[in-house]
Every structure is written in structure tokens, then in C-alpha cells.
PDB file of N, CA and C in Angstrom:
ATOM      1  N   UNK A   1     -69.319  16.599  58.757  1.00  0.00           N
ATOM      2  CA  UNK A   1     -69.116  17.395  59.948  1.00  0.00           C
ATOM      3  C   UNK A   1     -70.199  17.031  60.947  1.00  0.00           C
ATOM      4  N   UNK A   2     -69.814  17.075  62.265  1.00  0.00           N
ATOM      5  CA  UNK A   2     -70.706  16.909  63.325  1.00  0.00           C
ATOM      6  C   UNK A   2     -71.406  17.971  63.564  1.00  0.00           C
ATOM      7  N   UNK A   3     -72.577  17.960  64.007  1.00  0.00           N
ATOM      8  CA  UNK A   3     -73.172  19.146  64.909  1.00  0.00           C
ATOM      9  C   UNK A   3     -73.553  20.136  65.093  1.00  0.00           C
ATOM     10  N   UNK A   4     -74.106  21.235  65.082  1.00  0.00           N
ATOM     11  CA  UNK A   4     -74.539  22.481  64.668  1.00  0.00           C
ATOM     12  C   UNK A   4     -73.263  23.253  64.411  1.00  0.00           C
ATOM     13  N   UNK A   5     -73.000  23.934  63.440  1.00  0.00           N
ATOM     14  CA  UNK A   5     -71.592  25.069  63.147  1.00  0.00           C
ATOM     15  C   UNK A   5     -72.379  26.344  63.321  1.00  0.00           C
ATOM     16  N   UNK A   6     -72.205  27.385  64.202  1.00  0.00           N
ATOM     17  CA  UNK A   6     -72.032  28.570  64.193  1.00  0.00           C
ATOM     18  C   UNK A   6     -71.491  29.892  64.234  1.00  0.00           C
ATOM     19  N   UNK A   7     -70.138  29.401  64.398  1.00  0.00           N
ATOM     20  CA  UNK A   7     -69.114  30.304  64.256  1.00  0.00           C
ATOM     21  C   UNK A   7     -68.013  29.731  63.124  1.00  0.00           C
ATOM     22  N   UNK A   8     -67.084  30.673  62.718  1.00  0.00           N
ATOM     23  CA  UNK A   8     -66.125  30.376  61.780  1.00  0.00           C
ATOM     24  C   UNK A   8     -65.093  31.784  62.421  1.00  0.00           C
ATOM     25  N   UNK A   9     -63.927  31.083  62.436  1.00  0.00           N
ATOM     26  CA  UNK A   9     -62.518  31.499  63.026  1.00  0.00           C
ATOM     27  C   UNK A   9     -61.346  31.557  62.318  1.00  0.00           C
ATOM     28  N   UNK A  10     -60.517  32.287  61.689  1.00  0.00           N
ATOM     29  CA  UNK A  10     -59.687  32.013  60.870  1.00  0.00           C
ATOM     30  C   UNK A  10     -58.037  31.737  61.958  1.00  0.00           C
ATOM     31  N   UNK A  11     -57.606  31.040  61.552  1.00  0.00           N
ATOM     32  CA  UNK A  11     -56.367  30.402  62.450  1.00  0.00           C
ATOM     33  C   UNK A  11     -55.318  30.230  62.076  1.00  0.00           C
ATOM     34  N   UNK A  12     -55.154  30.647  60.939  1.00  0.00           N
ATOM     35  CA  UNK A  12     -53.376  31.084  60.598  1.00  0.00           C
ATOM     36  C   UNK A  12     -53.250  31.244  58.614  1.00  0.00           C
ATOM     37  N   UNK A  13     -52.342  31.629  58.601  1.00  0.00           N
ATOM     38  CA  UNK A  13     -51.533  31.720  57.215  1.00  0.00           C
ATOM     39  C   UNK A  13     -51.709  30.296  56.540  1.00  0.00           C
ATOM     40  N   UNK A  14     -52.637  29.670  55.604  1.00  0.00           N
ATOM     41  CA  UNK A  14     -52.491  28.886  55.044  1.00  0.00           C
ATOM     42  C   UNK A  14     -51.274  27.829  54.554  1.00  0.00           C
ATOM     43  N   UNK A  15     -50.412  29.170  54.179  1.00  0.00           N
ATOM     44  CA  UNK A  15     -48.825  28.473  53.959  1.00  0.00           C
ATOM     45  C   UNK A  15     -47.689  27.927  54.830  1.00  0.00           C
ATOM     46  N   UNK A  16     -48.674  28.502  56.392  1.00  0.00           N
ATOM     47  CA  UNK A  16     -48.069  28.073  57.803  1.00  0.00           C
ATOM     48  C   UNK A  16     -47.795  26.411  58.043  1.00  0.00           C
ATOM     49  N   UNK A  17     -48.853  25.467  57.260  1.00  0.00           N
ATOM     50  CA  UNK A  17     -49.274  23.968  57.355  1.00  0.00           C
ATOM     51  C   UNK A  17     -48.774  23.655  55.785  1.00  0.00           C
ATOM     52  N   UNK A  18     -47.450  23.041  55.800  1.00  0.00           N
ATOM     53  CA  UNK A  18     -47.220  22.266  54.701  1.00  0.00           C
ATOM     54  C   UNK A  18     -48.005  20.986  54.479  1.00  0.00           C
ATOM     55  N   UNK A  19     -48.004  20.385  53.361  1.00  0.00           N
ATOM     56  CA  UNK A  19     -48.703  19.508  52.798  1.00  0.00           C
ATOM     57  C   UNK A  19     -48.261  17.944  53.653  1.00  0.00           C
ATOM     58  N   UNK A  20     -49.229  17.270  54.348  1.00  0.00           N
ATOM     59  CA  UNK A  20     -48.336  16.206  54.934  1.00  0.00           C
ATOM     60  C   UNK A  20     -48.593  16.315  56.593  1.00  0.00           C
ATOM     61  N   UNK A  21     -48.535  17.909  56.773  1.00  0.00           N
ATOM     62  CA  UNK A  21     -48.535  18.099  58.303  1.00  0.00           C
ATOM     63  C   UNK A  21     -49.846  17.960  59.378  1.00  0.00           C
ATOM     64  N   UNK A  22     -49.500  18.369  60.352  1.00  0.00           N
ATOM     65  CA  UNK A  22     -50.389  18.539  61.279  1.00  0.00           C
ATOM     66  C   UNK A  22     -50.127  19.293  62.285  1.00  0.00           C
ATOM     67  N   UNK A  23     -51.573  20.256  62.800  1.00  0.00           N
ATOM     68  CA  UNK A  23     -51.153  21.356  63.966  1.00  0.00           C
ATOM     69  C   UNK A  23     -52.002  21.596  64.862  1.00  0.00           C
ATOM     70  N   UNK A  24     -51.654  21.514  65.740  1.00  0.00           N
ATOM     71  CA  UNK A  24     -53.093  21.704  66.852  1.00  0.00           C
ATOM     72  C   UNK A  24     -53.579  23.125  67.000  1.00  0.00           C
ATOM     73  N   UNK A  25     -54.700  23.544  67.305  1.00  0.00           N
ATOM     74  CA  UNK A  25     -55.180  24.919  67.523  1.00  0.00           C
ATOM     75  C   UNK A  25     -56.234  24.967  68.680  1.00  0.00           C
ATOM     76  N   UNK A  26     -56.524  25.695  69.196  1.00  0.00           N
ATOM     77  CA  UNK A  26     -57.641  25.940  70.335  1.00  0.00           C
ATOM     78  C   UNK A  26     -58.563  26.534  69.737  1.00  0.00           C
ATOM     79  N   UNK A  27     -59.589  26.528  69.990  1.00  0.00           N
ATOM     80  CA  UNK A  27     -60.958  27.212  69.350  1.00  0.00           C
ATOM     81  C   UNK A  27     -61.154  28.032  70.398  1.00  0.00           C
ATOM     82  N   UNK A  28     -62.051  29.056  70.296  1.00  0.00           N
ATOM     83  CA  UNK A  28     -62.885  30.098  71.750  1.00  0.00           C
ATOM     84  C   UNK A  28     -63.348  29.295  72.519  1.00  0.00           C
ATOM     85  N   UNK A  29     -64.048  28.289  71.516  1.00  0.00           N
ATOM     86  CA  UNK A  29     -64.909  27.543  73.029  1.00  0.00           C
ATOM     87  C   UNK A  29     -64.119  26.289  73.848  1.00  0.00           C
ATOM     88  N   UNK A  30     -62.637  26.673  73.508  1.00  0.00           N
ATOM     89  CA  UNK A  30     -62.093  25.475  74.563  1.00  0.00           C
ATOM     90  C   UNK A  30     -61.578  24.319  73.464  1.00  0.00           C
ATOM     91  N   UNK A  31     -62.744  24.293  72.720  1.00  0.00           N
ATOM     92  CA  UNK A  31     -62.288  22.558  71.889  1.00  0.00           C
ATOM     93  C   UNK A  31     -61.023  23.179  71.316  1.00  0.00           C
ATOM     94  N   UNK A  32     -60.037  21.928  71.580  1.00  0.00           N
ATOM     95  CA  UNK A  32     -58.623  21.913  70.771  1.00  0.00           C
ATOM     96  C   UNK A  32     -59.147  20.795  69.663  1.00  0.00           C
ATOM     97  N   UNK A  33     -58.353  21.165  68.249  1.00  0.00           N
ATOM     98  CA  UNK A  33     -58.761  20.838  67.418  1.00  0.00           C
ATOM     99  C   UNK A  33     -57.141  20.361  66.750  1.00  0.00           C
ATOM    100  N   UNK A  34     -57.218  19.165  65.809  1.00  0.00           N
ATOM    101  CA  UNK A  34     -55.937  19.046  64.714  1.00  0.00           C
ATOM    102  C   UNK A  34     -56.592  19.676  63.878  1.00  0.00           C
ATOM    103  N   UNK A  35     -55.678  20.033  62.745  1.00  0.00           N
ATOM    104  CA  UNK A  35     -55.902  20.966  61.471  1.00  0.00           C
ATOM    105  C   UNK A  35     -55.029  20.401  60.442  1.00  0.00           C
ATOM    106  N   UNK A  36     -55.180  19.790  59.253  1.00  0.00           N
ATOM    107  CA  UNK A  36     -54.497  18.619  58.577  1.00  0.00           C
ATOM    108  C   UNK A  36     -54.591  19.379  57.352  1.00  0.00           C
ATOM    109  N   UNK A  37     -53.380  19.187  56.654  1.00  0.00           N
ATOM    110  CA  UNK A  37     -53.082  19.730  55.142  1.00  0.00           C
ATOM    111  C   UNK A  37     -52.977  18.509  54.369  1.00  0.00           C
ATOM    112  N   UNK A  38     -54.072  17.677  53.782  1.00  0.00           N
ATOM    113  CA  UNK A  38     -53.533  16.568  52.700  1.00  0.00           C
ATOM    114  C   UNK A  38     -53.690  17.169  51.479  1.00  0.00           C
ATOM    115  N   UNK A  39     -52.850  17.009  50.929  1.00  0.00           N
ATOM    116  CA  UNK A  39     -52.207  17.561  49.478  1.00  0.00           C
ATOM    117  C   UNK A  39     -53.365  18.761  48.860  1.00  0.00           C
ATOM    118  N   UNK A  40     -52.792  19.749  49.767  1.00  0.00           N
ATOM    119  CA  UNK A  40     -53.214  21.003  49.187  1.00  0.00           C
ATOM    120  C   UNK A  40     -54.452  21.286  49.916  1.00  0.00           C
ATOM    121  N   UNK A  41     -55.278  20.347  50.473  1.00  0.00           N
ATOM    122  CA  UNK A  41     -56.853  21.000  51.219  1.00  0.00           C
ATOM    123  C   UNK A  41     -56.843  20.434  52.783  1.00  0.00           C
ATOM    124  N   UNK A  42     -57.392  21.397  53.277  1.00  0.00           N
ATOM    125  CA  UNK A  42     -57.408  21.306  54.785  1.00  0.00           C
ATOM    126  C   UNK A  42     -58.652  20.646  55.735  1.00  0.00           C
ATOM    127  N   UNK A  43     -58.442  20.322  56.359  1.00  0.00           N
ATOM    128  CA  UNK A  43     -58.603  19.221  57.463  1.00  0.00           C
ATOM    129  C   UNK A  43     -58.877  19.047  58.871  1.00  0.00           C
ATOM    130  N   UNK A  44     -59.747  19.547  59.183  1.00  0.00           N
ATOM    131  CA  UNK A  44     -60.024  19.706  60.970  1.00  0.00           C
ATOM    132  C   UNK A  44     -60.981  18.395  61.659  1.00  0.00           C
ATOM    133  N   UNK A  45     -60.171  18.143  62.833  1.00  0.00           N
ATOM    134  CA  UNK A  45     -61.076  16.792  63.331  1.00  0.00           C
ATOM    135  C   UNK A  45     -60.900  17.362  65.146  1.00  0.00           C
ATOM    136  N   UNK A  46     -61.399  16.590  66.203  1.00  0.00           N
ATOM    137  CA  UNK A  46     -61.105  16.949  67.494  1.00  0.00           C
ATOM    138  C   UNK A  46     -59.583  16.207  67.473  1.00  0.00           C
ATOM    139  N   UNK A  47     -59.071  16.731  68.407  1.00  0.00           N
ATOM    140  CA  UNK A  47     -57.321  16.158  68.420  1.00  0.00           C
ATOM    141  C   UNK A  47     -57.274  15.226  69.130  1.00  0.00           C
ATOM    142  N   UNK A  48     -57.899  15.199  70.029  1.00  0.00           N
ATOM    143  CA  UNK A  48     -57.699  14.058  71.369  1.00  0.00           C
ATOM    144  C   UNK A  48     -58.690  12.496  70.246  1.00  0.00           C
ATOM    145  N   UNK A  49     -57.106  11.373  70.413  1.00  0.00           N
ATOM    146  CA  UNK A  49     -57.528  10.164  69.704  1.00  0.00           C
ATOM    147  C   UNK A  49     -58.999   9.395  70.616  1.00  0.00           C
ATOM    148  N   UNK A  50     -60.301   9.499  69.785  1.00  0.00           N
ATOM    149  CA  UNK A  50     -60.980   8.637  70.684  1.00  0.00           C
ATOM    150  C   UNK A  50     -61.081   7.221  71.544  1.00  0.00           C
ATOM    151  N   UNK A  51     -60.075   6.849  71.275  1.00  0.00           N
ATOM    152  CA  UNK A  51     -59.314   5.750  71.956  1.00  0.00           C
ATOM    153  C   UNK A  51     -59.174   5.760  73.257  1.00  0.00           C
ATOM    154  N   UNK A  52     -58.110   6.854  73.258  1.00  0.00           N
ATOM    155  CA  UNK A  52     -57.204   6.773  74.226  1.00  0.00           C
ATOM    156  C   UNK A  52     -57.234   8.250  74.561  1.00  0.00           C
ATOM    157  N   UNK A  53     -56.480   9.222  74.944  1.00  0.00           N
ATOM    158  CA  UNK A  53     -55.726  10.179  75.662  1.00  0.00           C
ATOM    159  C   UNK A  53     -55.075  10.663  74.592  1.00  0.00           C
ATOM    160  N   UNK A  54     -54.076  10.251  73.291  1.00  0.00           N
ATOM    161  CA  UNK A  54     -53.341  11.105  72.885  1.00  0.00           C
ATOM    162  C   UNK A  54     -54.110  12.160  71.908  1.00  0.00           C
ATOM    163  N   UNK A  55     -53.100  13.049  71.533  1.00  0.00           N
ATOM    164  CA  UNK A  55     -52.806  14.189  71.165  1.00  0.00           C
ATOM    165  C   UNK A  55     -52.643  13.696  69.450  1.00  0.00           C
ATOM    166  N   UNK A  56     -53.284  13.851  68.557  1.00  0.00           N
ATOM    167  CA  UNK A  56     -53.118  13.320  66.962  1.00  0.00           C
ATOM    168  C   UNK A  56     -52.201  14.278  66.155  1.00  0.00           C
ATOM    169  N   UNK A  57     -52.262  15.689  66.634  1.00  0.00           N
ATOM    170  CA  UNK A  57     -51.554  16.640  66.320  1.00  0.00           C
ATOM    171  C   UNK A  57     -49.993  16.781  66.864  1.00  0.00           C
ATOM    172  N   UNK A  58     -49.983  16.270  67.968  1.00  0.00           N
ATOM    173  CA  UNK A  58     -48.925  16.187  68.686  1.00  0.00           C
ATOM    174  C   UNK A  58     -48.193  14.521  68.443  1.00  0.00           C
ATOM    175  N   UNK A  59     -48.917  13.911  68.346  1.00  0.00           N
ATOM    176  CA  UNK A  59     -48.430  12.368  68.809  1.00  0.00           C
ATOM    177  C   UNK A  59     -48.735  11.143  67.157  1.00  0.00           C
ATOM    178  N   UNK A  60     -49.450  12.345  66.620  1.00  0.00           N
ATOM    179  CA  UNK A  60     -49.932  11.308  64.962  1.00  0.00           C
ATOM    180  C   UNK A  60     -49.213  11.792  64.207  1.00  0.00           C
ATOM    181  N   UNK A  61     -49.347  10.462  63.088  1.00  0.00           N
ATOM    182  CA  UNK A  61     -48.911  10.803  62.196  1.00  0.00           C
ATOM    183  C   UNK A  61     -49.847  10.475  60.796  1.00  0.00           C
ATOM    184  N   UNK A  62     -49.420  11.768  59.913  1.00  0.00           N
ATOM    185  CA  UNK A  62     -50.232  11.489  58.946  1.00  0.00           C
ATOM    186  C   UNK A  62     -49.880  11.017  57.827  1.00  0.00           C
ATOM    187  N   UNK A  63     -50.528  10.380  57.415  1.00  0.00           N
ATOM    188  CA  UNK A  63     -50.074   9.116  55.964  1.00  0.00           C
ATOM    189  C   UNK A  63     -51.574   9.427  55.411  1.00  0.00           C
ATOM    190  N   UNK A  64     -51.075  10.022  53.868  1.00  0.00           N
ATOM    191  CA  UNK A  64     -52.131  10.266  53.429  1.00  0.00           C
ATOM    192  C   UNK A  64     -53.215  10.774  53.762  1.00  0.00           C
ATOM    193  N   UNK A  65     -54.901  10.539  53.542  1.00  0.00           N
ATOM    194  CA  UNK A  65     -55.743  10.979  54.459  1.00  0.00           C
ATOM    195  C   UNK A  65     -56.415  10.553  55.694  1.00  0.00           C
ATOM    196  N   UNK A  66     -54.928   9.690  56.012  1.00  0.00           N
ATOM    197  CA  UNK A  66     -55.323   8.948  57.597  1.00  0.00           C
ATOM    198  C   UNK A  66     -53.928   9.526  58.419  1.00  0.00           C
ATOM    199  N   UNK A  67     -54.672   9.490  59.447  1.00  0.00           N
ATOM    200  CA  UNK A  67     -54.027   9.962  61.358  1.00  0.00           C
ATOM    201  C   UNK A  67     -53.441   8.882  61.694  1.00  0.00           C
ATOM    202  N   UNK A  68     -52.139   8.394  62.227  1.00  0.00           N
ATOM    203  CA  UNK A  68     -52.489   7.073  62.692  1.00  0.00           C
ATOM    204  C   UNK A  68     -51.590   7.663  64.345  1.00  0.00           C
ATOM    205  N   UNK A  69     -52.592   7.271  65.314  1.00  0.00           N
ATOM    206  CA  UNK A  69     -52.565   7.692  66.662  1.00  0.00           C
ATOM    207  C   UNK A  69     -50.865   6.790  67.303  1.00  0.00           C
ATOM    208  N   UNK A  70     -50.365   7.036  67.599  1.00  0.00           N
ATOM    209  CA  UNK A  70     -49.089   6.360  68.164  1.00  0.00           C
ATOM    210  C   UNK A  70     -48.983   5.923  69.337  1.00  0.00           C
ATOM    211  N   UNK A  71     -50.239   5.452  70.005  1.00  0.00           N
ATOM    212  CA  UNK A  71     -50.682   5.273  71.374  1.00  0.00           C
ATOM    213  C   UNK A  71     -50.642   3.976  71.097  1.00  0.00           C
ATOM    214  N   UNK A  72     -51.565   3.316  70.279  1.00  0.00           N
ATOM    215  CA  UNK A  72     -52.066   1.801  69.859  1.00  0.00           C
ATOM    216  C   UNK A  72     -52.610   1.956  68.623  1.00  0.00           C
ATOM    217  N   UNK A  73     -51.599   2.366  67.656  1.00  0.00           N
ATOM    218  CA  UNK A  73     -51.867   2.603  66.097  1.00  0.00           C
ATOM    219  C   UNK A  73     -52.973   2.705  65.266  1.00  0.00           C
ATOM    220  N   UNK A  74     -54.118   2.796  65.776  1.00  0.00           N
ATOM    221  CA  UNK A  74     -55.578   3.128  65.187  1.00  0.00           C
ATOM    222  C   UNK A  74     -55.567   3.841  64.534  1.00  0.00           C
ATOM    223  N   UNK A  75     -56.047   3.966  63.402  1.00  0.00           N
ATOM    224  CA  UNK A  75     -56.456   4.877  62.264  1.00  0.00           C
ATOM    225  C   UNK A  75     -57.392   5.345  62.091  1.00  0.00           C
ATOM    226  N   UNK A  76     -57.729   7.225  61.854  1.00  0.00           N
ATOM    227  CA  UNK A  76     -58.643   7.250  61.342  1.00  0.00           C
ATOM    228  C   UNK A  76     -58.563   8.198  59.907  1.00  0.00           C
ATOM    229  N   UNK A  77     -59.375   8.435  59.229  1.00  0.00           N
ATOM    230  CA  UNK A  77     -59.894   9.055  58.381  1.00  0.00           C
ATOM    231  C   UNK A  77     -59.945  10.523  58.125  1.00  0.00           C
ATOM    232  N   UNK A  78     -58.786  11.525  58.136  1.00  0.00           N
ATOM    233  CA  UNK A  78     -59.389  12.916  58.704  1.00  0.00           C
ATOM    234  C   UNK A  78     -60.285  13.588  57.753  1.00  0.00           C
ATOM    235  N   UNK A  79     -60.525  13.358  56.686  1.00  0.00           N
ATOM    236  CA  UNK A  79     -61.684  13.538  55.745  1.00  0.00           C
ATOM    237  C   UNK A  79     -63.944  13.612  56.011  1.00  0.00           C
ATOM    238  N   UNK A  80     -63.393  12.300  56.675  1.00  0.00           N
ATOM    239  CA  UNK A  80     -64.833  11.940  57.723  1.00  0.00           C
ATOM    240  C   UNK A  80     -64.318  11.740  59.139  1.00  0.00           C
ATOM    241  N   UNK A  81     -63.688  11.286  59.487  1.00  0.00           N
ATOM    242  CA  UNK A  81     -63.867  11.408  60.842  1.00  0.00           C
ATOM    243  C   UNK A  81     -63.271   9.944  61.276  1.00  0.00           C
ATOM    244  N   UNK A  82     -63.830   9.368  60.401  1.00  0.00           N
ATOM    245  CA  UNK A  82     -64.349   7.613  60.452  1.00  0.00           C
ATOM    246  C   UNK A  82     -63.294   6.961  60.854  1.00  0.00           C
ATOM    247  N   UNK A  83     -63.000   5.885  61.809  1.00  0.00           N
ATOM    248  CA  UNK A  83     -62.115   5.016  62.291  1.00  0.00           C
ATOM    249  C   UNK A  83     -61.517   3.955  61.192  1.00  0.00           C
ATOM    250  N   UNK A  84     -60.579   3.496  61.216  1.00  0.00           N
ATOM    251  CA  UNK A  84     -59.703   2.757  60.256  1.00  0.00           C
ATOM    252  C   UNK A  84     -59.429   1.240  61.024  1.00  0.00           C
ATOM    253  N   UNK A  85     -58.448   1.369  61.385  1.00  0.00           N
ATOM    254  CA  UNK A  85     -57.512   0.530  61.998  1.00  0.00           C
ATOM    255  C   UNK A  85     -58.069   0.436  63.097  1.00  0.00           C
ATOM    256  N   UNK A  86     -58.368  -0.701  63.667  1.00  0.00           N
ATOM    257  CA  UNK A  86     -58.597  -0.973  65.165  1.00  0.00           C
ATOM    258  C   UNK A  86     -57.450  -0.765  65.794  1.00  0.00           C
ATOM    259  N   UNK A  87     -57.595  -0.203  67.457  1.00  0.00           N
ATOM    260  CA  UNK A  87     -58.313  -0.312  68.211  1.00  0.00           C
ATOM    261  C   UNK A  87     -59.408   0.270  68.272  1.00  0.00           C
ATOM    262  N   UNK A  88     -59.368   1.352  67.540  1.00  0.00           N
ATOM    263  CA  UNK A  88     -60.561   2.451  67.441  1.00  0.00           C
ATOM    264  C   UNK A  88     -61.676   2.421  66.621  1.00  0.00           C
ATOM    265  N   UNK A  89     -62.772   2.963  67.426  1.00  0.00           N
ATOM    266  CA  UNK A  89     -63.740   2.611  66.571  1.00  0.00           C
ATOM    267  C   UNK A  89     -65.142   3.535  66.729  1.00  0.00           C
ATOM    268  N   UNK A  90     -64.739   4.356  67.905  1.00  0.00           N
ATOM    269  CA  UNK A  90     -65.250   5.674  68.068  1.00  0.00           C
ATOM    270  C   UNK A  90     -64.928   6.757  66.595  1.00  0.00           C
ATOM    271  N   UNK A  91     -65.513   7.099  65.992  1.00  0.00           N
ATOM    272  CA  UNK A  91     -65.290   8.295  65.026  1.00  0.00           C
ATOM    273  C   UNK A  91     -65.053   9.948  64.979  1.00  0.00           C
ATOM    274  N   UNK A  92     -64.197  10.389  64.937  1.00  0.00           N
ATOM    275  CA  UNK A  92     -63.362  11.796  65.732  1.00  0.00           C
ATOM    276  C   UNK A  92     -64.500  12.678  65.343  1.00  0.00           C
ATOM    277  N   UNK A  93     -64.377  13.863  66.095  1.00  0.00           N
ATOM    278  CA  UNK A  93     -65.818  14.944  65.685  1.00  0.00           C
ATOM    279  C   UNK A  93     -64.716  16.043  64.516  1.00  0.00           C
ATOM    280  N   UNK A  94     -65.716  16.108  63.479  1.00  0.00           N
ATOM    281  CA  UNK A  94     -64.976  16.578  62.533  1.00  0.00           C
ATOM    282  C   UNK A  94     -65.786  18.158  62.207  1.00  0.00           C
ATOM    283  N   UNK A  95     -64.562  18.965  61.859  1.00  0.00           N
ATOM    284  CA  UNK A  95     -64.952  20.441  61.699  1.00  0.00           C
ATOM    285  C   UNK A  95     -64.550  20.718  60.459  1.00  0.00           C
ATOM    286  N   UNK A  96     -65.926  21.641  60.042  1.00  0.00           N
ATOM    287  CA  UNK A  96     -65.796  22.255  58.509  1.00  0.00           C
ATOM    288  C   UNK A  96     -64.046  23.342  58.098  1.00  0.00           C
ATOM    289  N   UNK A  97     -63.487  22.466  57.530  1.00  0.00           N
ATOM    290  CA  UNK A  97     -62.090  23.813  57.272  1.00  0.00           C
ATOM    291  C   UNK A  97     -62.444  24.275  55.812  1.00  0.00           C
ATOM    292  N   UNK A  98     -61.738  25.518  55.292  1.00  0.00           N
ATOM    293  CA  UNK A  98     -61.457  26.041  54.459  1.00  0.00           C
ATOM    294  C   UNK A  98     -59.997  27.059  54.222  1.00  0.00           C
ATOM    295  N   UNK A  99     -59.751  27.709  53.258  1.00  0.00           N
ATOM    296  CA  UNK A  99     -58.910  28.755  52.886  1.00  0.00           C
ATOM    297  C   UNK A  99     -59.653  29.670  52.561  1.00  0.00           C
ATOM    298  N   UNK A 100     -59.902  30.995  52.905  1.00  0.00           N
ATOM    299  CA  UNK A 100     -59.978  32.295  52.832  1.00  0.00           C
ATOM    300  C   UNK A 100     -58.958  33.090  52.829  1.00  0.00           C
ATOM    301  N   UNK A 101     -59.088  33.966  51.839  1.00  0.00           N
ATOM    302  CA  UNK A 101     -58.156  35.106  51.651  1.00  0.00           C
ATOM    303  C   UNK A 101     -56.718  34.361  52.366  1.00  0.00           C
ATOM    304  N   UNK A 102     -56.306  33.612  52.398  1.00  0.00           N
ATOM    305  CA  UNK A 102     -55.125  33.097  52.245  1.00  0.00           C
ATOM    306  C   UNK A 102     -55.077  32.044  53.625  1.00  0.00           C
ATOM    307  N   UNK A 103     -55.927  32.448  54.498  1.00  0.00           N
ATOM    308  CA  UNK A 103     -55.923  32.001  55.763  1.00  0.00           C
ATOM    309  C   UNK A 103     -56.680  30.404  56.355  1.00  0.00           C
ATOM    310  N   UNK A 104     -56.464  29.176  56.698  1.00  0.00           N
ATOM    311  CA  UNK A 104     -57.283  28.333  57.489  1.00  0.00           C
ATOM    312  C   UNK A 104     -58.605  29.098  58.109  1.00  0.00           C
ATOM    313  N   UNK A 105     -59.589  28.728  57.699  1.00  0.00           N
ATOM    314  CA  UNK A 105     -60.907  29.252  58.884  1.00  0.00           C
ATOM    315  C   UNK A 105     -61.348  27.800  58.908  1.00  0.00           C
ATOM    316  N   UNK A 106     -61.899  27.700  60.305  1.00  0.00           N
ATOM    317  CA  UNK A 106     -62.804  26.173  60.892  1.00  0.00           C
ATOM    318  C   UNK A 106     -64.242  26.748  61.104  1.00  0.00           C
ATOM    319  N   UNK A 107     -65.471  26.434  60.938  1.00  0.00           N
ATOM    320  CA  UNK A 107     -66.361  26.235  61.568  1.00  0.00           C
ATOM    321  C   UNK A 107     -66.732  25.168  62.501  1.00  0.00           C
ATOM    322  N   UNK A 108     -66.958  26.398  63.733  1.00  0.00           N
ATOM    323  CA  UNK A 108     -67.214  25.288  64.982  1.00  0.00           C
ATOM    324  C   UNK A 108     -68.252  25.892  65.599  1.00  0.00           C
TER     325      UNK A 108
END
């Protein structure tokens, strides 16, 4: 995870994000965030591909524990953050997720 965490937010029904998916969410402070379910544990990175402009939540797809951006197919990592596939090579800012009492919470 990047950066100082001081808040934690819970953001939906766990069972809301099937296994495979992806969903965008807004945080308080503005940052929109993807929120990634790979097989059974959850997944928060910034949404916007560091590449380019798109939307990873909106516009990616996920294969396994990689994003792959549909702008100019770069891959990254939603686990670390870490870039895959060129073009990209900037590394996404990644947020602490969990399940509580049934629910997604992010620290951001």
C-alpha cells in the first residue's frame, strides 16, 4: 500500500463483487478507487490506468490478479500495484481492502 492510511470506510455488501469482478467506488476524499474480488479476497488500487485516462473498473478487465487496461493493453498487478505489460510502467496507488462483518472496508 502507498502512503499514510488514516481512515477506513466500509463500501458495500461483500457478496455485492463476485469473484472475477470489478467496481468502482468514490472515497470522501474524492479519490475514485477500483475494488477487485480475485478468488475470494479483495482488492483496491486507484482506477484511473496510469498510462492513460481510462477507467480499470469501467474499461478493464480482470484476468486473474491482473487489470488489463483496454486503452493500450498494459497490465498491472492489483495485488501490488506493480505494472505488467507495457505500455505501462507507472505503478497504480494501492489501498489496504478487507471484509468486515460482511462488508468491503478500504483504508485510505
Amino acid at each position: 500500500m502507498n502512503g499514510d492510511t488514516t481512515n477506513k470506510i466500509a463500501l458495500f455488501p461483500a457478496d455485492d463483487l463476485p469473484e472475477g469482478e470489478i467496481r468502482a467506488e468514490t472515497l470522501p476524499n474524492g479519490d475514485v478507487i477500483a475494488v477487485y474480488n480475485v478468488d475470494g479476497t479483495f482488492y483496491a488500487t486507484q482506477d484511473q490506468c496510469s498510462h492513460g485516462e481510462a477507467s480499470l473498473a469501467e474499461e478493464g478487465d480482470l484476468c486473474g490478479k491482473f487489470v488489463e487496461c483496454s486503452w493500450h493493453f498494459g497490465t498491472f498487478d492489483v495485488t501490488t500495484g506493480e505494472p505488467g505489460l507495457t505500455p505501462c510502467e507507472i505503478p497504480l496507488k494501492t489501498y489496504r481492502a478487507s471484509v468486515e462483518d460482511g462488508k468491503v472496508c478500504v483504508e485510505y
